[in-house]
N, C-alpha and C. Protein backbone atom coordinates (compact mmCIF):
# COMPACT_ATOMS: atom_id res chain seq x y z
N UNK A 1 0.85 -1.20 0.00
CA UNK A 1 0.00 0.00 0.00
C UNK A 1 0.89 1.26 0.00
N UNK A 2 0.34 2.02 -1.14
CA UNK A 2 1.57 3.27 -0.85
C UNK A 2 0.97 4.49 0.33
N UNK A 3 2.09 5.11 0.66
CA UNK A 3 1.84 6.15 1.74
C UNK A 3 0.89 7.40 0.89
N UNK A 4 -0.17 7.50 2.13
CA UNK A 4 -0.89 8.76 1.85
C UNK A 4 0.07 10.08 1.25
N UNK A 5 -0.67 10.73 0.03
CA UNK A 5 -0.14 11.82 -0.24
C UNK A 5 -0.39 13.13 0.38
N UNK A 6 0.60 14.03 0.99
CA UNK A 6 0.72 15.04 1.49
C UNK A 6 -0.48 16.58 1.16
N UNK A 7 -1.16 16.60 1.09
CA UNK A 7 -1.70 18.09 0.59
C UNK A 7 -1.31 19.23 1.10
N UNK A 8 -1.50 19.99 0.62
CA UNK A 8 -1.50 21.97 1.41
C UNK A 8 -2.08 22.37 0.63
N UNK A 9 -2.42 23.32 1.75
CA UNK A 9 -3.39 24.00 0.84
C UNK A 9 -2.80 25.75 0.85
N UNK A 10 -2.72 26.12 -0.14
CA UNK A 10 -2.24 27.48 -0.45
C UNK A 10 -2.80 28.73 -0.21
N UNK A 11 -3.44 28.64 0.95
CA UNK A 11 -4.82 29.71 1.73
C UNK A 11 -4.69 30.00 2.82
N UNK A 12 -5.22 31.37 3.24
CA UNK A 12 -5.08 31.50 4.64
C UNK A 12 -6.66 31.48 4.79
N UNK A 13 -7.77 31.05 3.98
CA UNK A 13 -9.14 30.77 4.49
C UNK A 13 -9.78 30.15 4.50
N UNK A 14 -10.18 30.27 5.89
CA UNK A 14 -11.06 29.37 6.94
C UNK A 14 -11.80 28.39 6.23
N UNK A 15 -12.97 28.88 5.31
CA UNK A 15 -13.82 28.33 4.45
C UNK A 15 -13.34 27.57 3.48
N UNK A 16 -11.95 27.58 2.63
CA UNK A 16 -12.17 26.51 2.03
C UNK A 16 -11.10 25.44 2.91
N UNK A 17 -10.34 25.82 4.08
CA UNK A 17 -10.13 24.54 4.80
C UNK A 17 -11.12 23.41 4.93
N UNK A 18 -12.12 24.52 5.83
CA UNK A 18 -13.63 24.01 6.06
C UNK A 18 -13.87 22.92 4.65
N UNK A 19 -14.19 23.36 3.80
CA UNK A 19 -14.93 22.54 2.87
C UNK A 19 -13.88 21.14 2.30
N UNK A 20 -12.60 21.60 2.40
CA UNK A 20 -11.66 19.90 2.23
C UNK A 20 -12.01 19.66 3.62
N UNK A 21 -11.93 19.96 4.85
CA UNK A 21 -12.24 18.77 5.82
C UNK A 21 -13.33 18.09 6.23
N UNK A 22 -14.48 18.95 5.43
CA UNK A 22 -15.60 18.06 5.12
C UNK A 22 -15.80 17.06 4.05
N UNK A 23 -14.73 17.21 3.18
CA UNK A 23 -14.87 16.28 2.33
C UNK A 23 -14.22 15.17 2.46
N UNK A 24 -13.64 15.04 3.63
CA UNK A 24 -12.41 14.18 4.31
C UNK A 24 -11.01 14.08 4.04
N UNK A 25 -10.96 15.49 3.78
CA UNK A 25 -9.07 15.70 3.30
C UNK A 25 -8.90 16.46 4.80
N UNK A 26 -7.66 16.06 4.70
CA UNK A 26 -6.53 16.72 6.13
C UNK A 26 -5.32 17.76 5.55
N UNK A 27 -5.79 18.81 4.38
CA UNK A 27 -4.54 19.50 4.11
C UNK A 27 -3.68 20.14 5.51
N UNK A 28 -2.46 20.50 4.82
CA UNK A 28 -1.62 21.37 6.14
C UNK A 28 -1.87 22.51 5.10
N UNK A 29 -1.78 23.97 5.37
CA UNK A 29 -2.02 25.55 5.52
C UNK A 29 -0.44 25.71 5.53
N UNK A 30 -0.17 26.46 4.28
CA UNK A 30 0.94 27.41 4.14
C UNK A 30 0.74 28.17 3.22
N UNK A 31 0.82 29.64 4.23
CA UNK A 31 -0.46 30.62 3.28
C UNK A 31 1.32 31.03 2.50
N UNK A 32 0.96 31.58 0.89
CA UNK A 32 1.29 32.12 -0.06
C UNK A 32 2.06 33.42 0.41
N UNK A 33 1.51 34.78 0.70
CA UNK A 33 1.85 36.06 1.44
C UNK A 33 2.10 36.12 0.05
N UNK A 34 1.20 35.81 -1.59
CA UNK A 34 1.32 36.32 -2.57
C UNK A 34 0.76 38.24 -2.85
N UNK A 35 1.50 38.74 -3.29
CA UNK A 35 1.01 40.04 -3.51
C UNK A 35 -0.10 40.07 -4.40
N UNK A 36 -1.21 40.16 -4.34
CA UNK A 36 -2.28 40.23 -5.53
C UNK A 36 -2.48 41.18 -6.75
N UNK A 37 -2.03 42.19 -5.87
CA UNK A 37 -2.23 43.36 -6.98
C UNK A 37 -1.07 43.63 -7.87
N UNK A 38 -0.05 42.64 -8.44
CA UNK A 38 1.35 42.93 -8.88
C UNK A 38 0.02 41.51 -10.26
N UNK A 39 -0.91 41.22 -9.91
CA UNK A 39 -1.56 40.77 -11.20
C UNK A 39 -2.51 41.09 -12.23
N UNK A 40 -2.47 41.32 -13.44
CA UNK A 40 -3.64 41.97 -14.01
C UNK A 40 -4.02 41.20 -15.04
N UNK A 41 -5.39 40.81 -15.52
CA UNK A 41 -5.60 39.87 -16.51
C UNK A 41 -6.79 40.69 -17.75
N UNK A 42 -7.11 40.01 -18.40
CA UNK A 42 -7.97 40.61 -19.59
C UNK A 42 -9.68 40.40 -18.62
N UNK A 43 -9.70 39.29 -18.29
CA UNK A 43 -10.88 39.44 -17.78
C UNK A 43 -11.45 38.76 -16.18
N UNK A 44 -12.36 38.67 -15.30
CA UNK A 44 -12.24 38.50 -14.32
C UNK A 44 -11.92 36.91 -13.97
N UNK A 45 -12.30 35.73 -15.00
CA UNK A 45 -11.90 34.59 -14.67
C UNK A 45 -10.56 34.78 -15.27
N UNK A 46 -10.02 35.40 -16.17
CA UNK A 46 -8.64 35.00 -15.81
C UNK A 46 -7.51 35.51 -15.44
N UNK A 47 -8.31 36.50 -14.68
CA UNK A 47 -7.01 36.97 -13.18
C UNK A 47 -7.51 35.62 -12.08
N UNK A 48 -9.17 34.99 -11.62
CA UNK A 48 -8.96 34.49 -10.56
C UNK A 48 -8.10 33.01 -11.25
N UNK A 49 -7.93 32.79 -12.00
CA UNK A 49 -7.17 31.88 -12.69
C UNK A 49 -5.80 32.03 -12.09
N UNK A 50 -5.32 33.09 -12.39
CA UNK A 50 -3.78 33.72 -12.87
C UNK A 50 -3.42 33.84 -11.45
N UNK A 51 -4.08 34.24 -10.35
CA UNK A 51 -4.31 34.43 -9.06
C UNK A 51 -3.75 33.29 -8.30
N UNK A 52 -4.81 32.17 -8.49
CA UNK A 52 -5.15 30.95 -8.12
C UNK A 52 -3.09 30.34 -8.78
N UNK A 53 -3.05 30.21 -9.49
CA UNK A 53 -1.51 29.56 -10.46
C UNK A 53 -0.47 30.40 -9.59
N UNK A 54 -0.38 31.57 -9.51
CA UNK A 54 0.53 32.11 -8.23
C UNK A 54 0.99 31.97 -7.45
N UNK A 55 -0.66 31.80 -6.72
CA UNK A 55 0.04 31.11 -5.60
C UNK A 55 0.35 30.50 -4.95
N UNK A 56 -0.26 28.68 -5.82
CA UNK A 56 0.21 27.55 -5.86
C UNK A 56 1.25 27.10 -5.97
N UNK A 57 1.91 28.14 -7.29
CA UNK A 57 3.42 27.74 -7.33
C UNK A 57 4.32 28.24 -6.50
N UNK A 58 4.49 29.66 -6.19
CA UNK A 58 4.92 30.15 -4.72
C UNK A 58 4.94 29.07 -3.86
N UNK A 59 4.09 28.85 -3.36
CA UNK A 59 3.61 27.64 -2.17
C UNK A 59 4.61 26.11 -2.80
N UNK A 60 4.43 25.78 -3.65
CA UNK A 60 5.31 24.63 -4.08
C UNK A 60 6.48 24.88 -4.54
N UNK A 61 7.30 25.49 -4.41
CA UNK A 61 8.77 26.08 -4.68
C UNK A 61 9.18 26.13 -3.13
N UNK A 62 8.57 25.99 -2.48
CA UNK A 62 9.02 26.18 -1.03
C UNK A 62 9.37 24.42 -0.57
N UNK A 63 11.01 24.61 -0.01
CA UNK A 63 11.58 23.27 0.40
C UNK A 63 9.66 22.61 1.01
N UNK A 64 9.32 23.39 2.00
CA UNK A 64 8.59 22.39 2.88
C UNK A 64 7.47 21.83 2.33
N UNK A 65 7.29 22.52 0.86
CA UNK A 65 6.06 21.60 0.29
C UNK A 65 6.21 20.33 -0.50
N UNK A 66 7.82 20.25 -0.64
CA UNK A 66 8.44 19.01 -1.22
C UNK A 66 7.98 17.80 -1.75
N UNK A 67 7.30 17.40 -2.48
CA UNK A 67 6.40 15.87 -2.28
C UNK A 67 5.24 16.16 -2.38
N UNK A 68 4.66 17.47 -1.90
CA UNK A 68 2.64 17.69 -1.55
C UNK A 68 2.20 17.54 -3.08
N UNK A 69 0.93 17.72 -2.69
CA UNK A 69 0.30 18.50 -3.57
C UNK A 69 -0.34 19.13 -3.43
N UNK A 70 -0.45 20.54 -3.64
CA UNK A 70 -0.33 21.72 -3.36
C UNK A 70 -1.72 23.06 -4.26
N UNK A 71 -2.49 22.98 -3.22
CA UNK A 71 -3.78 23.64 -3.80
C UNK A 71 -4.01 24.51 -3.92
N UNK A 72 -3.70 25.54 -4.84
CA UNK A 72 -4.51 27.06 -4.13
C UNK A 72 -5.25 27.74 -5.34
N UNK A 73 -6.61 28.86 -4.66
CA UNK A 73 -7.30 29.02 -5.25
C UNK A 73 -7.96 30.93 -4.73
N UNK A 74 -8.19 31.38 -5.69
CA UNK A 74 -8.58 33.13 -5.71
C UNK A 74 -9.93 32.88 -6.37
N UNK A 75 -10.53 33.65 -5.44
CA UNK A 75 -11.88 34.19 -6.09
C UNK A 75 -12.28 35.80 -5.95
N UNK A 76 -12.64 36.02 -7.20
CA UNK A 76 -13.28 37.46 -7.57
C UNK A 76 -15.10 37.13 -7.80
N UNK A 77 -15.18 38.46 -8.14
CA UNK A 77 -17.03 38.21 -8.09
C UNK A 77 -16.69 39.34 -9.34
N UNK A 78 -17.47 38.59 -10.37
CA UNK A 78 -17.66 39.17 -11.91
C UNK A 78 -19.17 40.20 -11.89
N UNK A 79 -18.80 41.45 -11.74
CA UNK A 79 -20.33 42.28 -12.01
C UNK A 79 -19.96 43.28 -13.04
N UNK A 80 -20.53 43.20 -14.22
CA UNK A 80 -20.57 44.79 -15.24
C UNK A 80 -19.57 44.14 -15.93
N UNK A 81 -18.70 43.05 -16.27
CA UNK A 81 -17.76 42.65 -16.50
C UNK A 81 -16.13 42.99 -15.58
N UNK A 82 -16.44 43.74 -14.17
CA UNK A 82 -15.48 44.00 -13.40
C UNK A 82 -15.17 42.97 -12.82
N UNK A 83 -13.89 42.67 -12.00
CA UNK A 83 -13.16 41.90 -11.17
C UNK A 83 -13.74 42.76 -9.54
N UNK A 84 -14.55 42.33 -8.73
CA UNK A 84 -14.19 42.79 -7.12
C UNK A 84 -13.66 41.57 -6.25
N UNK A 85 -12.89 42.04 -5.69
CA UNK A 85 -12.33 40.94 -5.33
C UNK A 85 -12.63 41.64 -2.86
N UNK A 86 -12.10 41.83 -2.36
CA UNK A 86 -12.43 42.02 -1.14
C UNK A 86 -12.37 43.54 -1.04
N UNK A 87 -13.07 43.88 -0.77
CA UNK A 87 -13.14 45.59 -0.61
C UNK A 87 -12.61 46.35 0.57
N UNK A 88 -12.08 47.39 0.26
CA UNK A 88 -11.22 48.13 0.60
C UNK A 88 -11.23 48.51 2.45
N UNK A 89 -12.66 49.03 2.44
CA UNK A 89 -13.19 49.43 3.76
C UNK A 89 -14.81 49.36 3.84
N UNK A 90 -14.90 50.18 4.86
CA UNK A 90 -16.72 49.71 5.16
C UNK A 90 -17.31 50.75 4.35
N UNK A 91 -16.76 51.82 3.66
CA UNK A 91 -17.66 52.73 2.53
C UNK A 91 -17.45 51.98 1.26
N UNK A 92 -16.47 51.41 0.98
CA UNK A 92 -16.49 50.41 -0.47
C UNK A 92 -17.68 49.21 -0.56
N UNK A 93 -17.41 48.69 0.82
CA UNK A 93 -18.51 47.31 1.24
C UNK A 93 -19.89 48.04 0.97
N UNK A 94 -20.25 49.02 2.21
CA UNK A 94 -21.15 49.36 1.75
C UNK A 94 -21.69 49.53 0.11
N UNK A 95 -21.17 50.48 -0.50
CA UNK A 95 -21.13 50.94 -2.17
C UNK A 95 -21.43 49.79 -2.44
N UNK A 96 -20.71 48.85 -2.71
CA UNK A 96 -20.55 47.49 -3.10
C UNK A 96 -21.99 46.29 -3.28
N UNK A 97 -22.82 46.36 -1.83
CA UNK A 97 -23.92 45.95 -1.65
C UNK A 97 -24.89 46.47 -2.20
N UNK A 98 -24.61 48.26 -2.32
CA UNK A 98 -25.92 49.20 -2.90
C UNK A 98 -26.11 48.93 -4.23
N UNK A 99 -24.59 48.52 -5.03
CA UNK A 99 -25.09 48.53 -6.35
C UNK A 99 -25.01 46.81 -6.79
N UNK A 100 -24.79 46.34 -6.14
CA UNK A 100 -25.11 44.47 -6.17
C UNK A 100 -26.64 44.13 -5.96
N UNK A 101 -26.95 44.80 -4.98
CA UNK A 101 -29.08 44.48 -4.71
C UNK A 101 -29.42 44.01 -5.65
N UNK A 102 -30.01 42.90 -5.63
CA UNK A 102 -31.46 43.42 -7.05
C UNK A 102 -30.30 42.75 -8.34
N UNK A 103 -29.46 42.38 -8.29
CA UNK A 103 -28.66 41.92 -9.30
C UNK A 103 -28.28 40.33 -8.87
N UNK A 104 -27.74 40.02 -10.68
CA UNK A 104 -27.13 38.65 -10.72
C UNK A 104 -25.21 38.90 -10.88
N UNK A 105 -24.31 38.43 -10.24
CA UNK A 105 -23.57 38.60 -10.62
C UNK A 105 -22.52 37.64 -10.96
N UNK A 106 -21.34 36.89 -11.43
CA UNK A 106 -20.69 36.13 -11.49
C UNK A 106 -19.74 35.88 -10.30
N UNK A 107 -19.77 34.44 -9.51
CA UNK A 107 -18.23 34.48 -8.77
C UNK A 107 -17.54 33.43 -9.15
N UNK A 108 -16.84 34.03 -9.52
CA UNK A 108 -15.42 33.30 -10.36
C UNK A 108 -13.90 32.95 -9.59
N UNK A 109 -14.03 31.42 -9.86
CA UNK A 109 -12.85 31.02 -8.60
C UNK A 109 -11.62 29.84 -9.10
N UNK A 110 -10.41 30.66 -9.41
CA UNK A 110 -9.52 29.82 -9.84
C UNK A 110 -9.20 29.34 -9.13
N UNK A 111 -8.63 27.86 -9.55
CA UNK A 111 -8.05 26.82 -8.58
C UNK A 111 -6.69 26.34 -9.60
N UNK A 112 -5.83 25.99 -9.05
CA UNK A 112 -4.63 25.47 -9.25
C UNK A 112 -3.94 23.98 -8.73
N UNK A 113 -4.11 23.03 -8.85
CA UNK A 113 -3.61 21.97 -7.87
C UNK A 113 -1.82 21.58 -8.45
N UNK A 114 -0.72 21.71 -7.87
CA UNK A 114 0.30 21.52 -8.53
C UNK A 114 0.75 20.27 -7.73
N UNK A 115 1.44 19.14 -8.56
CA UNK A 115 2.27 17.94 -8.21
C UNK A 115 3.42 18.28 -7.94
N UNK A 116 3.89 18.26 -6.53
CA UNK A 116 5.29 18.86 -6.77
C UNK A 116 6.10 17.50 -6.51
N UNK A 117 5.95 16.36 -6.76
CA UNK A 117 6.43 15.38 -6.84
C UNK A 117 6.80 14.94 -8.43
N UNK A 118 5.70 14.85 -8.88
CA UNK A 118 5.94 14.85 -10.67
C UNK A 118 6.09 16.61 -11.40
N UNK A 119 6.27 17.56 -10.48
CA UNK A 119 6.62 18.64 -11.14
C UNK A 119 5.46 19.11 -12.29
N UNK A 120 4.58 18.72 -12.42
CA UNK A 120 2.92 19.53 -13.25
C UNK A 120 2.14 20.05 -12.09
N UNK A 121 1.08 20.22 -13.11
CA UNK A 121 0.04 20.96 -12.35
C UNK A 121 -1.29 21.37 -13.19
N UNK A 122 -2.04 21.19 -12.75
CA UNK A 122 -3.42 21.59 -13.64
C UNK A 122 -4.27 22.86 -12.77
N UNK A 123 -4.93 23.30 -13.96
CA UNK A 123 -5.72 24.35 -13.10
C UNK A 123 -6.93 24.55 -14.20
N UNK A 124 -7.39 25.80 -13.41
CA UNK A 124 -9.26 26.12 -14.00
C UNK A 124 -10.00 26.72 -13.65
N UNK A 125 -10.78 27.79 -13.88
CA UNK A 125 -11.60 28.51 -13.39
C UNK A 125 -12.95 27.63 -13.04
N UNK A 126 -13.78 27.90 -11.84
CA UNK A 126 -15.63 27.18 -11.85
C UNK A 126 -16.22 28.83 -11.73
N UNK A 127 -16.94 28.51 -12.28
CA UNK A 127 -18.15 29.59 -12.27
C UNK A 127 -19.29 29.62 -11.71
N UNK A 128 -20.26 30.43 -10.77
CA UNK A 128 -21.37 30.39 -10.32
C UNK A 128 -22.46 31.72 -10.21
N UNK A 129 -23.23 31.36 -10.87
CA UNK A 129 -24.17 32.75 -11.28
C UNK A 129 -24.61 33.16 -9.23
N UNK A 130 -24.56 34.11 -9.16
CA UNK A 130 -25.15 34.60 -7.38
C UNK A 130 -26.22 35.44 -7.71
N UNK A 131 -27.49 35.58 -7.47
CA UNK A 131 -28.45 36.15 -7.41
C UNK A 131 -28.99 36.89 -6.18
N UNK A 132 -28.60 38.26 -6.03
CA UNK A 132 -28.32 38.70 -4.95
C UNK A 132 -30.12 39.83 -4.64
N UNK A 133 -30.42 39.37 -3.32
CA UNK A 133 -31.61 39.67 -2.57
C UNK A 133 -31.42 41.17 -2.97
N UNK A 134 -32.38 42.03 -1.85
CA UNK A 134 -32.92 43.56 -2.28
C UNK A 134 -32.66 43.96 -0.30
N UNK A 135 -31.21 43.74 -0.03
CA UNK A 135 -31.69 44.26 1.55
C UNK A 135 -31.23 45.86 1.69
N UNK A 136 -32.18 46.25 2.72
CA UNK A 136 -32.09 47.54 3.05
C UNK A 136 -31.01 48.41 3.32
N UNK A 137 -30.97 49.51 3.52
CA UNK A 137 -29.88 50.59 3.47
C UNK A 137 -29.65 49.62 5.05
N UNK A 138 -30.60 50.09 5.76
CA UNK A 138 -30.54 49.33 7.43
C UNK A 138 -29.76 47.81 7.23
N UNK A 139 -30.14 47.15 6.90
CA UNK A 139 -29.40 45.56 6.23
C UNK A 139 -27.83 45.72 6.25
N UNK A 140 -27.56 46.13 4.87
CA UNK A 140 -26.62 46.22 4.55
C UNK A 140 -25.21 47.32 5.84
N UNK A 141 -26.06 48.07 6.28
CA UNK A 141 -25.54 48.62 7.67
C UNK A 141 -24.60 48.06 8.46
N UNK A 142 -25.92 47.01 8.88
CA UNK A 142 -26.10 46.30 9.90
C UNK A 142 -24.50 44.82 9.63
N UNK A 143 -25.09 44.62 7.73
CA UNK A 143 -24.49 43.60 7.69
C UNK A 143 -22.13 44.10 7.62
N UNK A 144 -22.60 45.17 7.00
CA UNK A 144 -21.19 46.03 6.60
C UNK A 144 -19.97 46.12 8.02
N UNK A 145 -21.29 46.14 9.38
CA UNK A 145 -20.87 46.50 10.74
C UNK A 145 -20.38 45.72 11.33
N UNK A 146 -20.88 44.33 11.27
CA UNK A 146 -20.34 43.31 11.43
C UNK A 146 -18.91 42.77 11.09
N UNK A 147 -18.43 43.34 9.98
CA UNK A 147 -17.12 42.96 9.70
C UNK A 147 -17.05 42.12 8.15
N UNK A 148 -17.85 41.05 8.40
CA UNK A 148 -17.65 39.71 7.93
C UNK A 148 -17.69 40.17 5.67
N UNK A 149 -18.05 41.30 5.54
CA UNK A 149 -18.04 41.39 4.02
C UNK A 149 -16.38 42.37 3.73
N UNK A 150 -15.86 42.62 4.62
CA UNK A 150 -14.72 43.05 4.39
C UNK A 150 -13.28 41.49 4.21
N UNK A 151 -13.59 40.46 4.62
CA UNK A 151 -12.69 39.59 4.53
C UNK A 151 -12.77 38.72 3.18
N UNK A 152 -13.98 39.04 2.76
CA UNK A 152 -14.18 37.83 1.85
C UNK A 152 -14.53 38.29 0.09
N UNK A 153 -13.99 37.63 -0.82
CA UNK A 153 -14.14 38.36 -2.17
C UNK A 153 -15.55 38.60 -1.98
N UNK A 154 -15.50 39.80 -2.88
CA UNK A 154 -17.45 40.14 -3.36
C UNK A 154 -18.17 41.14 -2.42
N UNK A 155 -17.44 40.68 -1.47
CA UNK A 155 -18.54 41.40 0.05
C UNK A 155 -19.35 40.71 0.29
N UNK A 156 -19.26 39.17 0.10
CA UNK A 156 -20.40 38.42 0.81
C UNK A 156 -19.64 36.91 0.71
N UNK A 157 -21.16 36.36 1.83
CA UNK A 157 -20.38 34.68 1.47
C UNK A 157 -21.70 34.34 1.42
N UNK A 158 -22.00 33.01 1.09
CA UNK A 158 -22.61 32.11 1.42
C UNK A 158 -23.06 31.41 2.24
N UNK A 159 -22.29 31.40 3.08
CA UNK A 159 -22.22 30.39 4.47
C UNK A 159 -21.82 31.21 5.94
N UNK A 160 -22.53 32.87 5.56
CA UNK A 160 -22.34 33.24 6.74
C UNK A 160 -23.29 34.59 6.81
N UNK A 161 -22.98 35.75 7.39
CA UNK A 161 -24.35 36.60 7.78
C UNK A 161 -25.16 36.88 6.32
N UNK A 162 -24.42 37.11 5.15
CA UNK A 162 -25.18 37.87 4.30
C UNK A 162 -25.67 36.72 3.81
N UNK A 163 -25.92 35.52 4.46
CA UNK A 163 -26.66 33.83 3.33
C UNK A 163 -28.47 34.88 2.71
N UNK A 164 -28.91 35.46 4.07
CA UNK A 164 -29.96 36.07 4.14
C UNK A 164 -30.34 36.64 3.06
N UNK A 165 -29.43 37.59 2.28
CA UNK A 165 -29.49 38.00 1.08
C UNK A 165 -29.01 37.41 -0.20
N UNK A 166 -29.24 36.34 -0.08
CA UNK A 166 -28.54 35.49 -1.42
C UNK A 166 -30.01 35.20 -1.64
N UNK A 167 -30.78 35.48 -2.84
CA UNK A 167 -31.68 34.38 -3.94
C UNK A 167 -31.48 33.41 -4.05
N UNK A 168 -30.72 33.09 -4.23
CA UNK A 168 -30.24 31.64 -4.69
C UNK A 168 -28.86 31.83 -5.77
N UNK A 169 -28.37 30.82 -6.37
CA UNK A 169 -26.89 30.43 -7.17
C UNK A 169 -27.45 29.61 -8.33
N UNK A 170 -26.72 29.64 -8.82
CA UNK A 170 -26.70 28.38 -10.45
C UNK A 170 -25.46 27.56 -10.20
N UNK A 171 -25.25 26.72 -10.06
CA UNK A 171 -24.07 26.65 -9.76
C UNK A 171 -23.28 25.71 -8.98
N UNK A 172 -22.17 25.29 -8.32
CA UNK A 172 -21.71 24.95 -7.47
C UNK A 172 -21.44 26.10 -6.12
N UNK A 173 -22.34 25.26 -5.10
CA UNK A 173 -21.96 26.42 -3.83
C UNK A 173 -20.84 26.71 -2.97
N UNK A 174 -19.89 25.37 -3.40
CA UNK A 174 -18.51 25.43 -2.42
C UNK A 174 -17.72 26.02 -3.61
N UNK A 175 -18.10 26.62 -4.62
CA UNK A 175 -16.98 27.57 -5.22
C UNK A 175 -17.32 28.93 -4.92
N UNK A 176 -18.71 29.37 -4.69
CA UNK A 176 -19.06 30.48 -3.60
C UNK A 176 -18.69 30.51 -2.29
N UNK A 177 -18.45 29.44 -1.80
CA UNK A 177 -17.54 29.34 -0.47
C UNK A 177 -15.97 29.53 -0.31
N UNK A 178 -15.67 29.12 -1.49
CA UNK A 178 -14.10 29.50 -1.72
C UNK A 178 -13.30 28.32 -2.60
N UNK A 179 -14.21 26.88 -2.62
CA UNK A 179 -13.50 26.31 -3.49
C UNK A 179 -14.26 25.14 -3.98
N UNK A 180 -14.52 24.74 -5.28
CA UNK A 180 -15.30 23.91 -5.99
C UNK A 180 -14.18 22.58 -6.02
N UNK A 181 -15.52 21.60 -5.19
CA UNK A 181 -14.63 19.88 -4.89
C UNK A 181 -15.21 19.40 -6.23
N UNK A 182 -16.03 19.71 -7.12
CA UNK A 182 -16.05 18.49 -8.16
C UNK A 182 -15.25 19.15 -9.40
N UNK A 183 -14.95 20.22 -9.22
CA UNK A 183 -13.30 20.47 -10.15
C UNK A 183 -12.12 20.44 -9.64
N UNK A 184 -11.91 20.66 -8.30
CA UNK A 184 -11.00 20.05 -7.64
C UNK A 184 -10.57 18.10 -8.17
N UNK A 185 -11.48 18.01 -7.57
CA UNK A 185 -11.66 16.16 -8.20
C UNK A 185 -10.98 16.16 -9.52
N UNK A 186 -11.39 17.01 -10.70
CA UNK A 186 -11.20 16.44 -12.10
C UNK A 186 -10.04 17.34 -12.34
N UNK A 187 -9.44 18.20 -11.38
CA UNK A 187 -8.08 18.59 -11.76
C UNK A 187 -7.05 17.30 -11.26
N UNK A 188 -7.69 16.97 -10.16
CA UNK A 188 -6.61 15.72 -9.46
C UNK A 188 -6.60 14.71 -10.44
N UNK A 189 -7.65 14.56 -11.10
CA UNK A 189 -7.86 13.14 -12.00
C UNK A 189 -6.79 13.52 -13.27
N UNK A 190 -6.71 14.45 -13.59
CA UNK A 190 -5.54 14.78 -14.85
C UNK A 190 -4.27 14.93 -14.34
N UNK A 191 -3.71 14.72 -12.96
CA UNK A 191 -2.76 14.45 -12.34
C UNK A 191 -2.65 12.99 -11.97
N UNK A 192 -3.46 12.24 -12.30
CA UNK A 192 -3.28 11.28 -12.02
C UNK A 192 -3.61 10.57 -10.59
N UNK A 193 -4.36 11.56 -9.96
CA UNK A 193 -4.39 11.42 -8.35
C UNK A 193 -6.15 11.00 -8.13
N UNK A 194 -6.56 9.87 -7.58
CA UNK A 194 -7.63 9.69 -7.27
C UNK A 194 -8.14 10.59 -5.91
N UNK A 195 -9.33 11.60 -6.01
CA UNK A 195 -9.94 12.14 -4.31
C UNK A 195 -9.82 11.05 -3.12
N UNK A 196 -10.65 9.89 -3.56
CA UNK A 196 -10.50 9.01 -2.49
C UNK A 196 -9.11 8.65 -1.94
N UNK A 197 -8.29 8.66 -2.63
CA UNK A 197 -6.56 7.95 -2.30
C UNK A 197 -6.30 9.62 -1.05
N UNK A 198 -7.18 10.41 -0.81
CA UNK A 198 -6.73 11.23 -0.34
C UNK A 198 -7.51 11.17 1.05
N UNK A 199 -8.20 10.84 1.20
CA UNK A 199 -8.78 10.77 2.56
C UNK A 199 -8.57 10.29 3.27
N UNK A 200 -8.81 11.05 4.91
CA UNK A 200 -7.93 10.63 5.92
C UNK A 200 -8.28 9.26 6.50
């Protein structure tokens, strides 16, 4: 039987730890400290693409990822054809929500998985339409005050205060969370790596 393969994951967030250890992966966390804004792309999936490839490879050039395989992934939220990616302060967040209401917008989330054992790597953008509720000046206040839309691309998540204002998605929801497992899966499969061979 060969020895379990190593993962990391190339993130410092919470949420998509969360979603590999629900899927029964045990990555280890060695965040990137990639500069984001030293990237610029033609359009918003392929900066979170270009994003996502960054700072996977960063992360796997490092002695201690030696052997892993090595995940990392950026998400932006596609509106008007713009890239937003985490906003600035609580007058951007705010702004941000006022003109999102009442709209559909794209969140777009590159992923990267690199072999640093066989030296490749595959990657890919997932896409998910977000259909965003109508909440109030008071709402959005309320929700801005809290904190929680300043950490996360878009100014919102899924799986936390602003769920309230989500319509609904098209889509995969753990790539609105921060990272899509059934392209995850079919990037590993073109590496040659079965999901299951990965669980703890």
């Amino acid at each position: 039987m060969t020895a379990q393969r190593r993962l990391v994951l190339a993130s410092a967030s919470p949420a998509r730890l969360g979603l590999l250890r629900q899927a029964g992966l045990t990555p280890e966390v060695i965040v990137s400290g990639f500069d984001e804004s030293r990237i610029t792309a033609p359009t918003p999936a392929e900066l979170a693409l270009a994003l996502a490839e960054a700072k996977a490879s960063l992360v796997a050039a490092r002695p201690e990822a030696s052997g892993a395989l090595v995940i990392g992934c950026d998400s932006v939220l596609e509106l008007d054809g713009h890239a937003l990616g985490k906003p600035a302060d609580a007058e951007e967040a705010t702004a941000r929500w006022k003109s999102m209401r009442g709209r559909v917008g794209v969140l777009q989330t590159g992923h990267c998985v690199h072999d640093t054992a066989a030296k490749r790597y595959a990657s890919a953008t997932a896409s998910t339409l977000v259909r965003f509720g109508d909440p109030t000046d008071e709402e959005i206040a309320a929700y801005v005050a809290s904190g929680e839309p300043l950490e996360v691309a878009g100014a919102f998540t899924l799986d936390g205060r602003s769920a309230p204002f989500i319509d609904g998605i098209d889509g995969d929801p753990g790539n609105v969370i921060g990272l899509s497992l059934p392209l995850l899966r079919r990037l590993l499969a073109q590496l040659g790596v079965s999901v299951t061979e990965l669980w703890a």
